[in-house]
C-alpha atoms as a PDB file:
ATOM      1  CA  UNK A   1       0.000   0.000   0.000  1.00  0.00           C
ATOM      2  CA  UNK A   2       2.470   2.169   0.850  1.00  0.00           C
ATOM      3  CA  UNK A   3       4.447   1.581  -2.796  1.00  0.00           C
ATOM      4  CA  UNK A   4       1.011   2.963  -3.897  1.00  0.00           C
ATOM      5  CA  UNK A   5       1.170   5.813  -2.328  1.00  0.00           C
ATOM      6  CA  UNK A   6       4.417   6.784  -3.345  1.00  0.00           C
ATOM      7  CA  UNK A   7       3.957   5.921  -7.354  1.00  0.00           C
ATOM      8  CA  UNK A   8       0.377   8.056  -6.711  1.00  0.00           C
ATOM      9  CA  UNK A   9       2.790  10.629  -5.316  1.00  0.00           C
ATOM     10  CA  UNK A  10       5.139  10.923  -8.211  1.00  0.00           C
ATOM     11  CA  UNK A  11       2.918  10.332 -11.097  1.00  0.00           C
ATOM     12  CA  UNK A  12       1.434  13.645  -9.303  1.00  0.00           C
ATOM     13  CA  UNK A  13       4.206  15.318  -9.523  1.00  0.00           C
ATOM     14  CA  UNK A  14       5.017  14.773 -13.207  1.00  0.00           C
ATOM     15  CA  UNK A  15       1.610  15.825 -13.876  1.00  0.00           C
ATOM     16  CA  UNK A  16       1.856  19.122 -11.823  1.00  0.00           C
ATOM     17  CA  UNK A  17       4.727  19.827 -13.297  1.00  0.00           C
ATOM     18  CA  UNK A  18       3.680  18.889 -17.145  1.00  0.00           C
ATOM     19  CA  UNK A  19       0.372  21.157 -16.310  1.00  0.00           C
ATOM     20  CA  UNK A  20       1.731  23.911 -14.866  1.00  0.00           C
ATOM     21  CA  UNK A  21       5.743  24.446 -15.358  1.00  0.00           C
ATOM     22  CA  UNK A  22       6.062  23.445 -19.196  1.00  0.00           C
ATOM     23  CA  UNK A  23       5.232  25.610 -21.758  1.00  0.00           C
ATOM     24  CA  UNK A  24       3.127  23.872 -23.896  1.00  0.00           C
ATOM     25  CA  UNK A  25       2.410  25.292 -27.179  1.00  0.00           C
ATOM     26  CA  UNK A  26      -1.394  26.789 -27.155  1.00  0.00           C
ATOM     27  CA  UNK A  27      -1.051  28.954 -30.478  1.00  0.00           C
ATOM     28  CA  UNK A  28      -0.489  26.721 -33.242  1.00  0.00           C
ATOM     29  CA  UNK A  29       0.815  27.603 -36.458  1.00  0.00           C
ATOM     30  CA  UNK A  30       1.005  31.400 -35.133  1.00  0.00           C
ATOM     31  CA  UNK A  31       2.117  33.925 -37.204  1.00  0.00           C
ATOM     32  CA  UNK A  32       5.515  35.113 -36.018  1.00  0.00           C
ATOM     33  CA  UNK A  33       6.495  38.490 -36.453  1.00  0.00           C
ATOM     34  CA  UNK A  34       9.069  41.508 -35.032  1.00  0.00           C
ATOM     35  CA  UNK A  35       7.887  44.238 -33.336  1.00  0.00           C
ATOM     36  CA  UNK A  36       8.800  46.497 -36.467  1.00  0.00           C
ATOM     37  CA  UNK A  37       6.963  44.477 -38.581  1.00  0.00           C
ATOM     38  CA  UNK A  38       3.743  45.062 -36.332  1.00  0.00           C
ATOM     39  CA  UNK A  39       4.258  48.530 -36.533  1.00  0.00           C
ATOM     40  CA  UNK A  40       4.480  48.755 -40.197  1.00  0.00           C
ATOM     41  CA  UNK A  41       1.040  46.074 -40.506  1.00  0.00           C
ATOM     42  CA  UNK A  42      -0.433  48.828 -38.105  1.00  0.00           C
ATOM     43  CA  UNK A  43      -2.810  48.121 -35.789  1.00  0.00           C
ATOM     44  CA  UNK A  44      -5.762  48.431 -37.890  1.00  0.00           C
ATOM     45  CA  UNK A  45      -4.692  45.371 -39.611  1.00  0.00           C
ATOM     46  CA  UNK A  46      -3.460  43.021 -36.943  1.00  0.00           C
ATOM     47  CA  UNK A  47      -6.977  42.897 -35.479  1.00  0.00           C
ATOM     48  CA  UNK A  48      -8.239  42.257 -38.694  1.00  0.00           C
ATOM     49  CA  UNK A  49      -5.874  39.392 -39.349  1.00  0.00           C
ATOM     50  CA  UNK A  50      -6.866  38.083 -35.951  1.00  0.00           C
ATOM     51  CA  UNK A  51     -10.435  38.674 -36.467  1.00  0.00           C
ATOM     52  CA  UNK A  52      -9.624  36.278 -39.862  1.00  0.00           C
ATOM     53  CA  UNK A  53      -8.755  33.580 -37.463  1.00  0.00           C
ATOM     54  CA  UNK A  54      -4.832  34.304 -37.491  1.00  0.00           C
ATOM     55  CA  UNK A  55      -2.416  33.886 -33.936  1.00  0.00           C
ATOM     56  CA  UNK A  56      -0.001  36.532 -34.348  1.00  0.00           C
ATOM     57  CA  UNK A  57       3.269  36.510 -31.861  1.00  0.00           C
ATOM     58  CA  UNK A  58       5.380  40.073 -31.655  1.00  0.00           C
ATOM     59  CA  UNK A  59       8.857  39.129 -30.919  1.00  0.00           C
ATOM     60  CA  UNK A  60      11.943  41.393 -29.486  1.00  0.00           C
ATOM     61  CA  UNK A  61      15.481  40.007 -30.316  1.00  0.00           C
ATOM     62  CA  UNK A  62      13.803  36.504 -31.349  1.00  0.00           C
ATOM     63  CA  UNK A  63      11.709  36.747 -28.076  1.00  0.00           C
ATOM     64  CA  UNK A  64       8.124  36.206 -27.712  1.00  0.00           C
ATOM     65  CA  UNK A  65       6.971  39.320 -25.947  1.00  0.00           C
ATOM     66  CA  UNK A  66       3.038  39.884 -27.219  1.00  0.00           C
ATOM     67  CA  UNK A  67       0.115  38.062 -29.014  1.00  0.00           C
ATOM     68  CA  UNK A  68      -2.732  39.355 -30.904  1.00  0.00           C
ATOM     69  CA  UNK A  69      -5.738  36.959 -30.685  1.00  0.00           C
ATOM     70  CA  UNK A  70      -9.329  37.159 -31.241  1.00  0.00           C
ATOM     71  CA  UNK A  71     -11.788  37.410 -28.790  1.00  0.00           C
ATOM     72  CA  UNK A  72     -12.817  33.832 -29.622  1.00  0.00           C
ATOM     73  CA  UNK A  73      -9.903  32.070 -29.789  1.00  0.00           C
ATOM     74  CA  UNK A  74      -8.549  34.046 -26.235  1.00  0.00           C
ATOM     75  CA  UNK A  75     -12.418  32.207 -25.088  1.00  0.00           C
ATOM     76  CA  UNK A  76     -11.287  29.109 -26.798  1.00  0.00           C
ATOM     77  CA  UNK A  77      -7.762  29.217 -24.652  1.00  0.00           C
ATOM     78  CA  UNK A  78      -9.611  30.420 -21.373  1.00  0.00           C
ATOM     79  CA  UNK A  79     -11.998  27.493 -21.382  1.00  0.00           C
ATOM     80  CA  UNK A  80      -8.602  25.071 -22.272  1.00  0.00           C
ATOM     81  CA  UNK A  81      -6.863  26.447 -18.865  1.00  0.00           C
ATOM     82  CA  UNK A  82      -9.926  25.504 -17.586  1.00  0.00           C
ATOM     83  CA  UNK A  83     -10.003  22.056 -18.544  1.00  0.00           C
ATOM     84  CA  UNK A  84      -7.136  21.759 -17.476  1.00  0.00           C
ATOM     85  CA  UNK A  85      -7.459  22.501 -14.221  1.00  0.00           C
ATOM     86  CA  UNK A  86     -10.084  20.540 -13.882  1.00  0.00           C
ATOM     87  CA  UNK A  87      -8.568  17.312 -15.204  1.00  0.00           C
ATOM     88  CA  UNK A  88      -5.404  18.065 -12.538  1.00  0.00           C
ATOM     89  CA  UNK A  89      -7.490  18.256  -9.645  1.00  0.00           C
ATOM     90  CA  UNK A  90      -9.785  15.164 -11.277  1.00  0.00           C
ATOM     91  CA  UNK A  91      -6.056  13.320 -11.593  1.00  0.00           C
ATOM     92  CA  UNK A  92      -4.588  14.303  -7.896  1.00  0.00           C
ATOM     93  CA  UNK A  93      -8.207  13.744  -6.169  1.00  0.00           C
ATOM     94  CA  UNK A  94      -8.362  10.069  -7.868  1.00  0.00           C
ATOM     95  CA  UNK A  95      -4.718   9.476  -7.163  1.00  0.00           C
ATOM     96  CA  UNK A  96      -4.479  10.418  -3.575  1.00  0.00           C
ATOM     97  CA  UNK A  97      -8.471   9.263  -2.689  1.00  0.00           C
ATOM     98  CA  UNK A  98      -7.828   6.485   0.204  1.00  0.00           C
ATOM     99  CA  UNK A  99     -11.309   5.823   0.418  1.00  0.00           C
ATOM    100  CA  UNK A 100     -11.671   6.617   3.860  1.00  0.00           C
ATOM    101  CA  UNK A 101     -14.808   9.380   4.278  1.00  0.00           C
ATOM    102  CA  UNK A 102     -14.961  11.650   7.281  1.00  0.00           C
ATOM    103  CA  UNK A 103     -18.681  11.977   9.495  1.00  0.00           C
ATOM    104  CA  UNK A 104     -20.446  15.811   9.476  1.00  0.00           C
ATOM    105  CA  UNK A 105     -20.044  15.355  13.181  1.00  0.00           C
ATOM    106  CA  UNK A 106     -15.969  14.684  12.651  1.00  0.00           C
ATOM    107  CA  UNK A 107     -15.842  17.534  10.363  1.00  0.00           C
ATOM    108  CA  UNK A 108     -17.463  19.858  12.644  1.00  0.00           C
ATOM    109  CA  UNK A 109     -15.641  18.894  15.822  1.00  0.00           C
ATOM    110  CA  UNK A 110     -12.594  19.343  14.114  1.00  0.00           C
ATOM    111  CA  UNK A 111     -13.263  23.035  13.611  1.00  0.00           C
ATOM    112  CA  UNK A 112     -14.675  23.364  16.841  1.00  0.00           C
ATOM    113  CA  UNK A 113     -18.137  23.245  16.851  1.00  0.00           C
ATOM    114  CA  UNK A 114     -21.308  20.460  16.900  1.00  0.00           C
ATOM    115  CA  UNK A 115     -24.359  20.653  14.646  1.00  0.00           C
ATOM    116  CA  UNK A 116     -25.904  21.991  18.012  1.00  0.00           C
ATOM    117  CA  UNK A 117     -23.275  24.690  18.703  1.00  0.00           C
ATOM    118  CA  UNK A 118     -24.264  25.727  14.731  1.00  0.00           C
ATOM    119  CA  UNK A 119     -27.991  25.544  15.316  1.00  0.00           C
ATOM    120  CA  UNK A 120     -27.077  27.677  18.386  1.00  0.00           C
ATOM    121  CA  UNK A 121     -25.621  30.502  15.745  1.00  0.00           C
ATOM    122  CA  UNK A 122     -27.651  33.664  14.902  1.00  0.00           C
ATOM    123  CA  UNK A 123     -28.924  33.606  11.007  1.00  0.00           C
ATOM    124  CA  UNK A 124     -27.273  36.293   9.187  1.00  0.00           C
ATOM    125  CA  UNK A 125     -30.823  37.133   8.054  1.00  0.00           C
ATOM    126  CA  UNK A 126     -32.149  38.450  11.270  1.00  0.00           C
END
């Protein structure tokens, strides 16, 4: 059981660290482009290209330092991150779930109170 544990443990790690430390590519075939080249396309036209569907990245010195997106496809990435997020805490809570299932009354005692010390509360209402 306790080899278990330990595999869960790691096979959490990699995953934390695939989801959240790499840089995984979410713009595919983006349009790469210098920042002097943006300013001669003008602004007028990179929304338009990215209203046409197109990922543009502005780059400094062969650095990524910008992207122009549409307001779609910045949804489209949102709702990815999302996802993602989900599916990681989906992974850990599966890996790491012993089973074991804690009372309302342990719950509650282990903050300090009982379900009569709660029904002893004043409603925020009143």
């Amino acid at each position: 059981m306790a080899l278990q544990a330990a595999a869960c443990e790691q096979s959490h790690g990699r995953l934390y660290i695939y989801l959240y430390s790499s840089r995984m590519a979410v713009l595919h075939d983006a349009t790469e482009l210098t920042v002097t080249e943006a300013a001669q396309r003008g602004v007028a036209r990179l929304v338009a290209d990215a209203e046409q569907g197109a990922d543009l990245v502005v780059t400094r010195r062969h650095q990524p330092i910008a992207a122009v997106v549409s307001m779609r496809r910045l949804n489209e990435l949102e709702e990815a991150a999302a996802d993602l997020r989900d599916l990681a805490l989906v992974l850990v809570r599966a890996a790491t779930d012993t089973g074991r299932r804690k009372s309302m009354d342990e719950v509650l005692s282990a903050f300090g109170h009982t379900r009569e010390s709660l029904a002893a509360l004043p409603d925020d209402d009143e």
